[in-house]
Structures are given as structure tokens and as C-alpha cells.
N, C-alpha and C. Protein backbone atom coordinates (compact mmCIF):
# COMPACT_ATOMS: atom_id res chain seq x y z
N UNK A 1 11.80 9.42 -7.18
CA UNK A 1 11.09 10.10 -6.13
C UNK A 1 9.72 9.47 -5.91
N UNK A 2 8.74 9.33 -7.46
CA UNK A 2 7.93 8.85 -7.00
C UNK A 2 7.68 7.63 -6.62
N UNK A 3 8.69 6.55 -7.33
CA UNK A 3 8.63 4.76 -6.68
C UNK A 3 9.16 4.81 -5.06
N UNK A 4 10.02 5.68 -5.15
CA UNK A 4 10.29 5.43 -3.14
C UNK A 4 8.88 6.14 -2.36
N UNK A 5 8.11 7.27 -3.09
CA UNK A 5 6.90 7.26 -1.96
C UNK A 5 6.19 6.00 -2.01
N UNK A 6 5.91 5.20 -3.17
CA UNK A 6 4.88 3.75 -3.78
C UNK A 6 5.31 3.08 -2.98
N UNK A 7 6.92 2.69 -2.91
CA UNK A 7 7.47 1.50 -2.04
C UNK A 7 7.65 1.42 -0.36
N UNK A 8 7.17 2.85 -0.04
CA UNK A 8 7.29 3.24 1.44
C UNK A 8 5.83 3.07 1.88
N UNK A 9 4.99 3.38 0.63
CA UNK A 9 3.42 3.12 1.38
C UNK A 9 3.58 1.59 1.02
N UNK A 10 3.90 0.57 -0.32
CA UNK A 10 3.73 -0.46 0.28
C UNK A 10 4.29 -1.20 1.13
N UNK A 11 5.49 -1.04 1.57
CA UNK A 11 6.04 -1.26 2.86
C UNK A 11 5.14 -1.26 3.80
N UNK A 12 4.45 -0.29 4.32
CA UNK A 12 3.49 -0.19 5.27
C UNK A 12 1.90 -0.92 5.38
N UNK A 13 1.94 -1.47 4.84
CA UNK A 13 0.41 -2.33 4.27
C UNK A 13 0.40 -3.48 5.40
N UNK A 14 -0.36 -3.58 5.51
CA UNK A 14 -0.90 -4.54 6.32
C UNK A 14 -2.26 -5.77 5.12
N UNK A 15 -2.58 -6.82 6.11
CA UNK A 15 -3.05 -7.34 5.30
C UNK A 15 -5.10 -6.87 4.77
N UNK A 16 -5.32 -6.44 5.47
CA UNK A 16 -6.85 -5.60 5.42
C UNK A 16 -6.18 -4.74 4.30
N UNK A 17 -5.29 -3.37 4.68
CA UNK A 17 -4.87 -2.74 3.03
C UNK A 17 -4.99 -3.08 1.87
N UNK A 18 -4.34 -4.76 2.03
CA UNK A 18 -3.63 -4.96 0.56
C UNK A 18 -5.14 -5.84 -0.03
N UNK A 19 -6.05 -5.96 0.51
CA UNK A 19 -7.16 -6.91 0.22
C UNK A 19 -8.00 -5.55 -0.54
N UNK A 20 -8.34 -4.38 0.17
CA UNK A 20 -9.12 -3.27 -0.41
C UNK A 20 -8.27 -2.64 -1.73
N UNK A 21 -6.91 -2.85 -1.55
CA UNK A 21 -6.31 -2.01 -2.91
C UNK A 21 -6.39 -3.48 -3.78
N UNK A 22 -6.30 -4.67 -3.78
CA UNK A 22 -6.93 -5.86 -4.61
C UNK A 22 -8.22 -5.20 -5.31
N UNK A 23 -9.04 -4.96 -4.49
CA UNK A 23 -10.36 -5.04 -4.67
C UNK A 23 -10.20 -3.72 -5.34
N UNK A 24 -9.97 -2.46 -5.20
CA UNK A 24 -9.62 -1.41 -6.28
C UNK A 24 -9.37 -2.07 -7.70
N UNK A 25 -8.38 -2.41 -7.74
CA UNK A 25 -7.80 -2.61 -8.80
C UNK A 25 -8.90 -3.44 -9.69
N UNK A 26 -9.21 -5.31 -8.99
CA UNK A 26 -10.40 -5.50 -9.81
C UNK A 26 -11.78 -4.60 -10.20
N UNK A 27 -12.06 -3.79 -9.16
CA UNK A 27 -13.00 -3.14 -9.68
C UNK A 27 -12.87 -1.65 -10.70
N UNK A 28 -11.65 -1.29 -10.93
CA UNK A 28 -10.91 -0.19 -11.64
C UNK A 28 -10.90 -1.00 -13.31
N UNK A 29 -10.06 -1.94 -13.47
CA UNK A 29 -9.74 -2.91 -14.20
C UNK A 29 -10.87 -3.95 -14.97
N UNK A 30 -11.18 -4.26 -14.49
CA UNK A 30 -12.58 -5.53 -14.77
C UNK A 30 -11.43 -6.97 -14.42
N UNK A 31 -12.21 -7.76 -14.06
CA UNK A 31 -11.27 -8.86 -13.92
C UNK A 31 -10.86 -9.62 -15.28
N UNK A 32 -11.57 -9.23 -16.59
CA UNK A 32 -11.17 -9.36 -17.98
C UNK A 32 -9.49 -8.79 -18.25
N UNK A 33 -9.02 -8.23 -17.62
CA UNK A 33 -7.91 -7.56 -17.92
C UNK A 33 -7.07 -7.51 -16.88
N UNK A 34 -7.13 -8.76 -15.51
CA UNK A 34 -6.30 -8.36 -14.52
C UNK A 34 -5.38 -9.70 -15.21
N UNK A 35 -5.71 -10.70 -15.78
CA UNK A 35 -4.55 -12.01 -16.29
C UNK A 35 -4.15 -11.28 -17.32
N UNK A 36 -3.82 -10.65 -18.53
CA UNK A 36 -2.92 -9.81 -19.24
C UNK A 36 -2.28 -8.88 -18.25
N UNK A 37 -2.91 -8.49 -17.25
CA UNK A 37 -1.87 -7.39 -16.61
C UNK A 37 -0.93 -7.88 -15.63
N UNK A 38 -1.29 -9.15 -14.89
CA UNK A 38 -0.25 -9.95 -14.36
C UNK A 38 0.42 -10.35 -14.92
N UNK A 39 0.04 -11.17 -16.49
CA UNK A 39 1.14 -11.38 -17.16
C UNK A 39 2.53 -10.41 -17.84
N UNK A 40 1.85 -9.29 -18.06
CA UNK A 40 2.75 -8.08 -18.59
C UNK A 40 4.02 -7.87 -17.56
N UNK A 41 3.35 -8.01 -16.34
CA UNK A 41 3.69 -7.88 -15.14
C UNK A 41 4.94 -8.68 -14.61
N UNK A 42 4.64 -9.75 -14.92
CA UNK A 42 5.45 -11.28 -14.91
C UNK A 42 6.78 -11.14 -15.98
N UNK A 43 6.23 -10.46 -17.51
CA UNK A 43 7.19 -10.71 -18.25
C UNK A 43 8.24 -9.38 -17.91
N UNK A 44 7.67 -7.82 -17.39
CA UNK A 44 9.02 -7.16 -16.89
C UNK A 44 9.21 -7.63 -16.20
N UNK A 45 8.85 -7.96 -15.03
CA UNK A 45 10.11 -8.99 -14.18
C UNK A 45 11.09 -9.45 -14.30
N UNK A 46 10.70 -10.59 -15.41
CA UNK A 46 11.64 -11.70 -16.03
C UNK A 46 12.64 -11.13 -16.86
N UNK A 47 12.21 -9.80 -17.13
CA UNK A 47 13.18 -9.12 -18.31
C UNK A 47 13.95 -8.34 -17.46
N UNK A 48 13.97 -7.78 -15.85
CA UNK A 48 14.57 -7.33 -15.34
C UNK A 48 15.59 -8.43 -14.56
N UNK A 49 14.76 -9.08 -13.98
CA UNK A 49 15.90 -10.01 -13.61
C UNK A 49 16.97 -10.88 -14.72
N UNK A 50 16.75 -10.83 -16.01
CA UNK A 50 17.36 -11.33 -16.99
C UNK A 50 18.80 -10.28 -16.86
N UNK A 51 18.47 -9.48 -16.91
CA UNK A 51 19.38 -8.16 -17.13
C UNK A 51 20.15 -7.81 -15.88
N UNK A 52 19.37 -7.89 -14.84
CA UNK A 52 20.71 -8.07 -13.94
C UNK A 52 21.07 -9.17 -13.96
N UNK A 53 20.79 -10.79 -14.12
CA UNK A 53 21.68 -11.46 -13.66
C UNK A 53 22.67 -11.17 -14.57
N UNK A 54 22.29 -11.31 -15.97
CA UNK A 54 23.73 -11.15 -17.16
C UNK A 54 24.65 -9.50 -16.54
N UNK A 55 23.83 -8.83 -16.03
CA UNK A 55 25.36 -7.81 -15.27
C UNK A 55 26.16 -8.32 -14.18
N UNK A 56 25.32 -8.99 -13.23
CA UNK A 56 26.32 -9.69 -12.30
C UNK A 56 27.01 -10.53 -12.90
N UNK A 57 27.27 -11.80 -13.79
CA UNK A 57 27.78 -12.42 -14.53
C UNK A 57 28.74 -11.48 -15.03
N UNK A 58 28.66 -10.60 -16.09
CA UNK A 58 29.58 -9.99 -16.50
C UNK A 58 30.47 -9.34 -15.34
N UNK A 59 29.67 -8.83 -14.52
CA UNK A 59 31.37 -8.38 -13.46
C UNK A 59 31.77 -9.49 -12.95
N UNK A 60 30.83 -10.50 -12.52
CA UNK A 60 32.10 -12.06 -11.56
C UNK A 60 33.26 -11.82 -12.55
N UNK A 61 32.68 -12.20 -14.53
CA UNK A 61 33.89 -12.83 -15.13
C UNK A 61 34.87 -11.29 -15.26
N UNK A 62 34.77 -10.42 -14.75
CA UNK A 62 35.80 -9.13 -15.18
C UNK A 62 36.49 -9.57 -13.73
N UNK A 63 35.92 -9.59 -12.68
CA UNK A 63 36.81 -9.66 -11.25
C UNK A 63 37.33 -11.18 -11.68
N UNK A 64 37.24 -11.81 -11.89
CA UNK A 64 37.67 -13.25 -12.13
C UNK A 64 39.00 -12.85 -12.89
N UNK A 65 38.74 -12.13 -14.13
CA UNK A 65 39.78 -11.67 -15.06
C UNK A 65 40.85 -11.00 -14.21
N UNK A 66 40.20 -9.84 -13.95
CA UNK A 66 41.44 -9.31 -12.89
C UNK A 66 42.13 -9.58 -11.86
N UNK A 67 41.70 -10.80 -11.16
CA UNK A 67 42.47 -11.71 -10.33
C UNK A 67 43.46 -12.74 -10.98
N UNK A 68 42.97 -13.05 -11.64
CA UNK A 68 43.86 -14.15 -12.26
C UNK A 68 45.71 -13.61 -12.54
N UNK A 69 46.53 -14.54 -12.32
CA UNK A 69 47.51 -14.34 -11.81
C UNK A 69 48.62 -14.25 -13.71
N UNK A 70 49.21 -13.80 -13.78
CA UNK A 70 49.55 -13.66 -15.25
C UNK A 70 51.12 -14.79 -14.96
């Protein structure tokens, strides 16, 4: 509930928005702590996209399996 209101306001951003919520954040944050938080940032990513690709992989090779002709 609450990531679809987050993803509907950032949907709507324009580029003036996204420069003042920048500027939030460095000034919320200190800029001492915005490269650990991009990086943190970077590594769920990588750990999410890790995880779906190995699920898509695992269903190709199950539909692969179940096609295959006996």
C-alpha cells in the first residue's frame, strides 16, 4: 500500500521535484553518508535482480522440461 503511494508520487516528478527532494536528502543525510547509502542501495538491487533472474531461469528450465517430448 505504502510503495504504490511512493511509486505513484514518483511517477509524477518532474525534473525541478526530483532536484529539491536530492537536495532534501543531502541536507537530511550529510553528504558523508549519501556514498554508503547509494551503495547499500546498489547492493539490494543486485540482490534483487540476482533472485529474480535465478527464478526466471528456474521456470524457462521447468517449461523446457515440460515440453520436451518423452
Amino acid at each position: 500500500m505504502i510503495l504504490s503511494a511512493i511509486l505513484l508520487f514518483l511517477a509524477d516528478l518532474g525534473g525541478g521535484e526530483i532536484l529539491v527532494v536530492l537536495t532534501a536528502v543531502l541536507l537530511l543525510f550529510g553528504a558523508d553518508k549519501l556514498p554508503s547509502m547509494a551503495r547499500s542501495a546498489g547492493r539490494g538491487l543486485r540482490s534483487f535482480n540476482d533472485a529474480k533472474n535465478e527464478i526466471q531461469n528456474e521456470l524457462e528450465r521447468s517449461i523446457k522440461d515440460i515440453k520436451k517430448p518423452e
